[in-house]
N, C-alpha and C. Protein backbone atom coordinates (compact mmCIF):
# COMPACT_ATOMS: atom_id res chain seq x y z
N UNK A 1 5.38 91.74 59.91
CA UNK A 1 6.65 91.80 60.54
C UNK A 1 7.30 93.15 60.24
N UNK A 2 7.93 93.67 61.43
CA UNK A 2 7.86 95.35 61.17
C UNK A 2 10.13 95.12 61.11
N UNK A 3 10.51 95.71 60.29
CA UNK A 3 12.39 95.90 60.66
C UNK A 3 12.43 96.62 62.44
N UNK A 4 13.45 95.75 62.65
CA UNK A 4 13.80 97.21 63.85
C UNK A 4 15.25 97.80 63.14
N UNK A 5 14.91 99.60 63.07
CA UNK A 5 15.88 100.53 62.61
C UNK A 5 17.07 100.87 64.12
N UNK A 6 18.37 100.68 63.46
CA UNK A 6 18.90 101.09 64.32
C UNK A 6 18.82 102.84 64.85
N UNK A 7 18.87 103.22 66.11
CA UNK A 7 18.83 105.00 66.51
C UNK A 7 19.46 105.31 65.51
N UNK A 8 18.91 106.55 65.11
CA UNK A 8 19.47 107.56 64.16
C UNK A 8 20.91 108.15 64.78
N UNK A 9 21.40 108.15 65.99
CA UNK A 9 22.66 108.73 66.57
C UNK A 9 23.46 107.88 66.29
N UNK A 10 23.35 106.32 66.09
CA UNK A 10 23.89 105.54 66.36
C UNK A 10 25.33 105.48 65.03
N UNK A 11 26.49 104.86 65.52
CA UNK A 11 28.01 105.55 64.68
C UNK A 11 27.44 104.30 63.68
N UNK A 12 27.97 104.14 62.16
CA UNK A 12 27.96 103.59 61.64
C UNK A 12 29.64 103.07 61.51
N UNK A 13 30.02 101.24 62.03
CA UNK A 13 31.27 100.76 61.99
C UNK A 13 32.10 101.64 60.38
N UNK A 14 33.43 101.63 61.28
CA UNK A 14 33.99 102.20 59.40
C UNK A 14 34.68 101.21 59.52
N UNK A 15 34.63 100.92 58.12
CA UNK A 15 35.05 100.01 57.52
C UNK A 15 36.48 99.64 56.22
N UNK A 16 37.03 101.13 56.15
CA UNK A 16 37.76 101.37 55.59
C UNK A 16 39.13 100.85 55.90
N UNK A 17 39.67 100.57 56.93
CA UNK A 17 40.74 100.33 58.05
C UNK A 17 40.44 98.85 57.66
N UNK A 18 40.29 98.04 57.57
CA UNK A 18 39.87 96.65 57.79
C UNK A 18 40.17 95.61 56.59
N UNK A 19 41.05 96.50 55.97
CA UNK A 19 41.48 95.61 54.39
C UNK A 19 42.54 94.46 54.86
N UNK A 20 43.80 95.00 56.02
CA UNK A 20 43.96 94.07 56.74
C UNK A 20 45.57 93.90 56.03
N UNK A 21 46.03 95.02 55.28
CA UNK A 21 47.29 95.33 55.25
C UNK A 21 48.38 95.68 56.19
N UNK A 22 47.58 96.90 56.66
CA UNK A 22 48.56 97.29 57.88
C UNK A 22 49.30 98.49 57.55
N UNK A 23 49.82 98.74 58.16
CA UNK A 23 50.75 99.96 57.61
C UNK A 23 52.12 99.50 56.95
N UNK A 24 52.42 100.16 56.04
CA UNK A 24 53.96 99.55 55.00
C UNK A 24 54.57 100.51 56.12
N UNK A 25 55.98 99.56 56.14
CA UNK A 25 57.46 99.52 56.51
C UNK A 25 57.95 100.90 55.56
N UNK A 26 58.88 101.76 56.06
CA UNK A 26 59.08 102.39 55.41
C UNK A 26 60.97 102.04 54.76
N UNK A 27 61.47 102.15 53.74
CA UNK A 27 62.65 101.52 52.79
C UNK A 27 63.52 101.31 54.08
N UNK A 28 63.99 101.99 54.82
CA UNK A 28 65.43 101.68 55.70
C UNK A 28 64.57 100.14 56.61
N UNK A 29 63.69 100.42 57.05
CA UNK A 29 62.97 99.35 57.88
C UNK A 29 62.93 97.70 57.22
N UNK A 30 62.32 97.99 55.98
CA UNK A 30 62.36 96.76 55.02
C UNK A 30 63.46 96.20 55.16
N UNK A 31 64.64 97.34 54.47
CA UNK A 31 66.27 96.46 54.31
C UNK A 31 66.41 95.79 55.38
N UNK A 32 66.16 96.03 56.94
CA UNK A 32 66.82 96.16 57.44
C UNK A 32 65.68 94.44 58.10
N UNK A 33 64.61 94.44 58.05
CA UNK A 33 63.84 93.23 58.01
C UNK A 33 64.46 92.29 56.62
N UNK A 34 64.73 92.67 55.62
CA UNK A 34 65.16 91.59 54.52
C UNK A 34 66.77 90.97 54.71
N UNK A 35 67.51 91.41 55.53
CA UNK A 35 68.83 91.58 55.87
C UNK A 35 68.41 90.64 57.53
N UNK A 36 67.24 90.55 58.21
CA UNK A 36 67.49 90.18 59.14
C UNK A 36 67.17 88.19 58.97
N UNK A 37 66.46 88.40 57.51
CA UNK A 37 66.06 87.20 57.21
C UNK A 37 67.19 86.44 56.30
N UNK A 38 67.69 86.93 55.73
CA UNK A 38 68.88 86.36 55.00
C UNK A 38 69.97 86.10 56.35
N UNK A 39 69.87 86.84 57.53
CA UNK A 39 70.71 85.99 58.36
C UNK A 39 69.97 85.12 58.80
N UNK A 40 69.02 85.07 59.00
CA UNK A 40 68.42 83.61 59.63
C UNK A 40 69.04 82.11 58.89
N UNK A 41 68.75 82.70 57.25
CA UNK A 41 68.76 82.10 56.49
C UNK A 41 70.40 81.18 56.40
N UNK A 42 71.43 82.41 57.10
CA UNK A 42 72.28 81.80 57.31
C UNK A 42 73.08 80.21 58.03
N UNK A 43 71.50 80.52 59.05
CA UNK A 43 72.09 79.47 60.03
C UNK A 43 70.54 78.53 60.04
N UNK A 44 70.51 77.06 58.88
CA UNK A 44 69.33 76.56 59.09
C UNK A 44 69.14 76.18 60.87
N UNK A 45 70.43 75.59 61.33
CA UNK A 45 70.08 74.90 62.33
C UNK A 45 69.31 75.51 63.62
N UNK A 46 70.14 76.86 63.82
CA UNK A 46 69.19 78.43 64.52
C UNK A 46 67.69 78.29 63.84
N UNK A 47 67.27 78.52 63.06
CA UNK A 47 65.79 78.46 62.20
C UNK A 47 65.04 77.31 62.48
N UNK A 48 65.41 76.34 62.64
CA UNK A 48 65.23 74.54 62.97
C UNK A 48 64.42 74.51 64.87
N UNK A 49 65.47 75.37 65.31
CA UNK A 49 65.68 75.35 66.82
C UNK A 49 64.07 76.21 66.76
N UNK A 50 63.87 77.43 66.18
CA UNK A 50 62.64 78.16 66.73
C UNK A 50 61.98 78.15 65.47
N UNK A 51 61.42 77.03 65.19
CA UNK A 51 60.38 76.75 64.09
C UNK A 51 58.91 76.22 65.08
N UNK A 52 57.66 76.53 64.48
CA UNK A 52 56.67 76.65 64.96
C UNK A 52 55.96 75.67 63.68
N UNK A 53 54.83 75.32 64.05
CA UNK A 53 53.65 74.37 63.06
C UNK A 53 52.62 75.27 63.19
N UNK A 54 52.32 75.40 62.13
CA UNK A 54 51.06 76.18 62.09
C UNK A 54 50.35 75.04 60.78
N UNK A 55 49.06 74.29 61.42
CA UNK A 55 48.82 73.18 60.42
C UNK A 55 49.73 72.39 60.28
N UNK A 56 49.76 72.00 59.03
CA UNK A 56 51.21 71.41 58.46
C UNK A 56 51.75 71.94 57.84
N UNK A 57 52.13 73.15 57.67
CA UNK A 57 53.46 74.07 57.88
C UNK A 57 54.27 74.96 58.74
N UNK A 58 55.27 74.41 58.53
CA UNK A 58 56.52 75.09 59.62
C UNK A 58 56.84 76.31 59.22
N UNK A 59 56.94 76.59 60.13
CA UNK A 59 57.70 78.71 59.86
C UNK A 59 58.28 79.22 61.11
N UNK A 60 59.25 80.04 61.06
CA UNK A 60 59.98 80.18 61.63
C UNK A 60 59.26 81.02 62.65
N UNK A 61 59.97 81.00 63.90
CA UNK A 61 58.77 82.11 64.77
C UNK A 61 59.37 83.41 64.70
N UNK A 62 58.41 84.13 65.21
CA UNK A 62 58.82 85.94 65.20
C UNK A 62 59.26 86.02 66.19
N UNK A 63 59.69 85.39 67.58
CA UNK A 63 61.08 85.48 68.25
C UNK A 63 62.21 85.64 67.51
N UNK A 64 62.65 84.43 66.63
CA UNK A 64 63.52 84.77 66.12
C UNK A 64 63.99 85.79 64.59
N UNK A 65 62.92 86.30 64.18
CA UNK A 65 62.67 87.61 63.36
C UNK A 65 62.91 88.67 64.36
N UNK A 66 62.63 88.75 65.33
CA UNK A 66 62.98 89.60 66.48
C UNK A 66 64.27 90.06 66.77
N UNK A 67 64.72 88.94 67.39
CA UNK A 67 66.19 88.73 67.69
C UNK A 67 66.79 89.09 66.43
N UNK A 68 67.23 88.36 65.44
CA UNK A 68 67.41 88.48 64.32
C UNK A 68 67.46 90.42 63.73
N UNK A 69 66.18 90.98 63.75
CA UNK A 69 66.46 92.37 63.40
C UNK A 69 67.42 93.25 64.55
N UNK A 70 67.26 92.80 65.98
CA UNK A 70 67.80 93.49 66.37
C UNK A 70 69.00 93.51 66.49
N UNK A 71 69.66 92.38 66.30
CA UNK A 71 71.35 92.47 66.36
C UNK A 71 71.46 92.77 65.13
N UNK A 72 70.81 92.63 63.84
CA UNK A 72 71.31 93.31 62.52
C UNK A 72 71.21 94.71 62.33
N UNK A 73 70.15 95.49 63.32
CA UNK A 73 69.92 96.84 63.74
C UNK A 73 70.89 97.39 64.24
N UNK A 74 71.68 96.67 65.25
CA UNK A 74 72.71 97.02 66.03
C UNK A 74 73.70 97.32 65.08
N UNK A 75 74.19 96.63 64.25
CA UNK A 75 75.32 96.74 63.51
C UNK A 75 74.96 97.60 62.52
N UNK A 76 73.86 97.96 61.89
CA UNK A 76 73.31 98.80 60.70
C UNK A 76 74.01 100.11 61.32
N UNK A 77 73.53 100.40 62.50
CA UNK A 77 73.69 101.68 63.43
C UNK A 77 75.39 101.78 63.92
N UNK A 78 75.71 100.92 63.36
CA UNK A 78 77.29 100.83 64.01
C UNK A 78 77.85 101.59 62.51
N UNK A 79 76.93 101.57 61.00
CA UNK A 79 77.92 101.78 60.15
C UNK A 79 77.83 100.67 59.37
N UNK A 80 77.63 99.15 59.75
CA UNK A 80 78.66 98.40 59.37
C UNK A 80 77.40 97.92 57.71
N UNK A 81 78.48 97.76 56.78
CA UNK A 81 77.43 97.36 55.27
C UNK A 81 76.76 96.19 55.57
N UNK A 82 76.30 95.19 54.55
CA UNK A 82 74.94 94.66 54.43
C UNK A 82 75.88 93.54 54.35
N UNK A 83 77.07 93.06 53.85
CA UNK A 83 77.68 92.31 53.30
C UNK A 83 78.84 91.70 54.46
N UNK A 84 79.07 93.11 55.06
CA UNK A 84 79.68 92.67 56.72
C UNK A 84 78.96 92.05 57.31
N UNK A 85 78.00 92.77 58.24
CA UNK A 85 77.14 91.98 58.36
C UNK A 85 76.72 90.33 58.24
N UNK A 86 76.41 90.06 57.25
CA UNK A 86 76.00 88.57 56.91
C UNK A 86 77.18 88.20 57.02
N UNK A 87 78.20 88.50 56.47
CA UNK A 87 79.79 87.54 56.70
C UNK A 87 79.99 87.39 58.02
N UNK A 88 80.06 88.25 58.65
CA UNK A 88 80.31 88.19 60.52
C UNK A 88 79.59 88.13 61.62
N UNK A 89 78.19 88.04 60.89
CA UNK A 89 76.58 87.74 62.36
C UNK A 89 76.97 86.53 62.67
N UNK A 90 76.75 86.21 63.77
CA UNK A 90 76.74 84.76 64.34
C UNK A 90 75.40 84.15 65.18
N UNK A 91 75.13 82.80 64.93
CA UNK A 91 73.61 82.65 65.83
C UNK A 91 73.80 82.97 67.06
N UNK A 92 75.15 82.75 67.87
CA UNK A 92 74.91 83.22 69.18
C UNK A 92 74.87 84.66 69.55
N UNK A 93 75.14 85.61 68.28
CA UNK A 93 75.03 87.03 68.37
C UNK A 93 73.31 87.47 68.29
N UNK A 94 72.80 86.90 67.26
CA UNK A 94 71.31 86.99 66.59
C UNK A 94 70.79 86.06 68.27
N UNK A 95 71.24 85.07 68.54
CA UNK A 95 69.70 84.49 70.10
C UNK A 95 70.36 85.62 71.15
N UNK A 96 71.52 86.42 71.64
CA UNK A 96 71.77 86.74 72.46
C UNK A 96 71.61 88.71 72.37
N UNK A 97 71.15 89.40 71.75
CA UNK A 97 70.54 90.51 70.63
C UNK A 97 70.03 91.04 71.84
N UNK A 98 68.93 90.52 72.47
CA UNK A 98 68.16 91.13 73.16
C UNK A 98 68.23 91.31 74.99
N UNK A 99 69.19 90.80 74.87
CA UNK A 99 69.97 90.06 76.28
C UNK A 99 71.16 91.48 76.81
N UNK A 100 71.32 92.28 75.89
CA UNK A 100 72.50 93.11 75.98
C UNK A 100 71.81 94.11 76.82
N UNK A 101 72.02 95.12 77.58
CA UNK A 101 71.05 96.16 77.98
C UNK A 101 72.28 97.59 77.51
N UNK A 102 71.28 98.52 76.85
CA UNK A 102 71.97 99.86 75.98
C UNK A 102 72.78 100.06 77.29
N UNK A 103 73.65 100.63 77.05
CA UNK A 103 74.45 101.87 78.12
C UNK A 103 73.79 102.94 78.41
N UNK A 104 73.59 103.54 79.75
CA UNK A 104 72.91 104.36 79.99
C UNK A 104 73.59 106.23 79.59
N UNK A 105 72.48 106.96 78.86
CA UNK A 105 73.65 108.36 79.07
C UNK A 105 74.35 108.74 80.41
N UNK A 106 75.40 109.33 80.03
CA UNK A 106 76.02 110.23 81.24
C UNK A 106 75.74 111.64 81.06
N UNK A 107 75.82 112.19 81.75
CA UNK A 107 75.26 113.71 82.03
C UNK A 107 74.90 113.92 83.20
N UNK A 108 75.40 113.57 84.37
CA UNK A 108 74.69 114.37 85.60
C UNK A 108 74.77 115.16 86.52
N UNK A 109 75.44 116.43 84.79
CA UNK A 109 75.75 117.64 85.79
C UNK A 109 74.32 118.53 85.48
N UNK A 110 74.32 118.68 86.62
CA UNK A 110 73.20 119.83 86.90
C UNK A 110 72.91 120.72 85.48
N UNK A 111 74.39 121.50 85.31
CA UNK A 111 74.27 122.39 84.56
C UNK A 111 73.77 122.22 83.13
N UNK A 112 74.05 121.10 83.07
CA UNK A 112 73.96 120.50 81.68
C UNK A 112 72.51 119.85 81.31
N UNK A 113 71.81 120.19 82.98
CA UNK A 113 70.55 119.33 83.20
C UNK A 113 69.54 119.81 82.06
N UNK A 114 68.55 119.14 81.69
CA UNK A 114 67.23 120.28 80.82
C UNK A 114 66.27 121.06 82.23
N UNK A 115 66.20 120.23 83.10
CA UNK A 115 65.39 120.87 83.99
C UNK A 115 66.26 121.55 85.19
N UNK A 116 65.90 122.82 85.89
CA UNK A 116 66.64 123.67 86.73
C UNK A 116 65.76 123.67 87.39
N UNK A 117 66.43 123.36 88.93
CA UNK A 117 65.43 123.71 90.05
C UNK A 117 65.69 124.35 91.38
């Protein structure tokens, strides 16, 4: 019984990438994920509403980790502390987060344009 060798050209898989960490969050990102979970945490009944089974354990879904960072994002960017925040988020602020659409810039003077034509 003879091996068959794979072609000598052939890529060898890397395998280095595959530990299955991921890339780390960098510090403002974390807070700002640990701040989105302590509001969850605020409101069991919100958490209750978008809980998922995985087996027989429940966990909350990443919809609402979603929602959740982004209205706490919103307010991070407003200024507002960590402590505001949690005192004044509300669940209908955290399910309704993603529902808002940004304001668009103004600028549409020519002059002010980047491109001239």
């Amino acid at each position: 019984m003879t091996e068959i060798e794979p072609p000598a050209d052939a890529e060898e898989p890397d395998r280095d990438w595959h530990d299955g960490t991921g890339e780390a969050p960098d510090r403002s990102s974390l807070k700002s994920l640990q701040l989105a979970h302590k509001a969850i945490n605020k409101f069991p009944d919100l958490a209750r509403r978008y809980q998922k089974f995985i087996g027989t354990a429940a966990v909350v879904s990443s919809a609402l980790i979603v929602l959740s960072s982004i209205a706490v994002s919103k307010r991070i960017h407003r200024g507002e502390s960590e402590e505001h925040i949690l005192a004044e988020i509300t669940s209908e602020e955290i399910e309704n987060a993603a529902r808002e659409r940004p304001a668009k810039p103004k600028g549409n003077d020519k002059e002010k344009s980047r491109f001239i034509h």
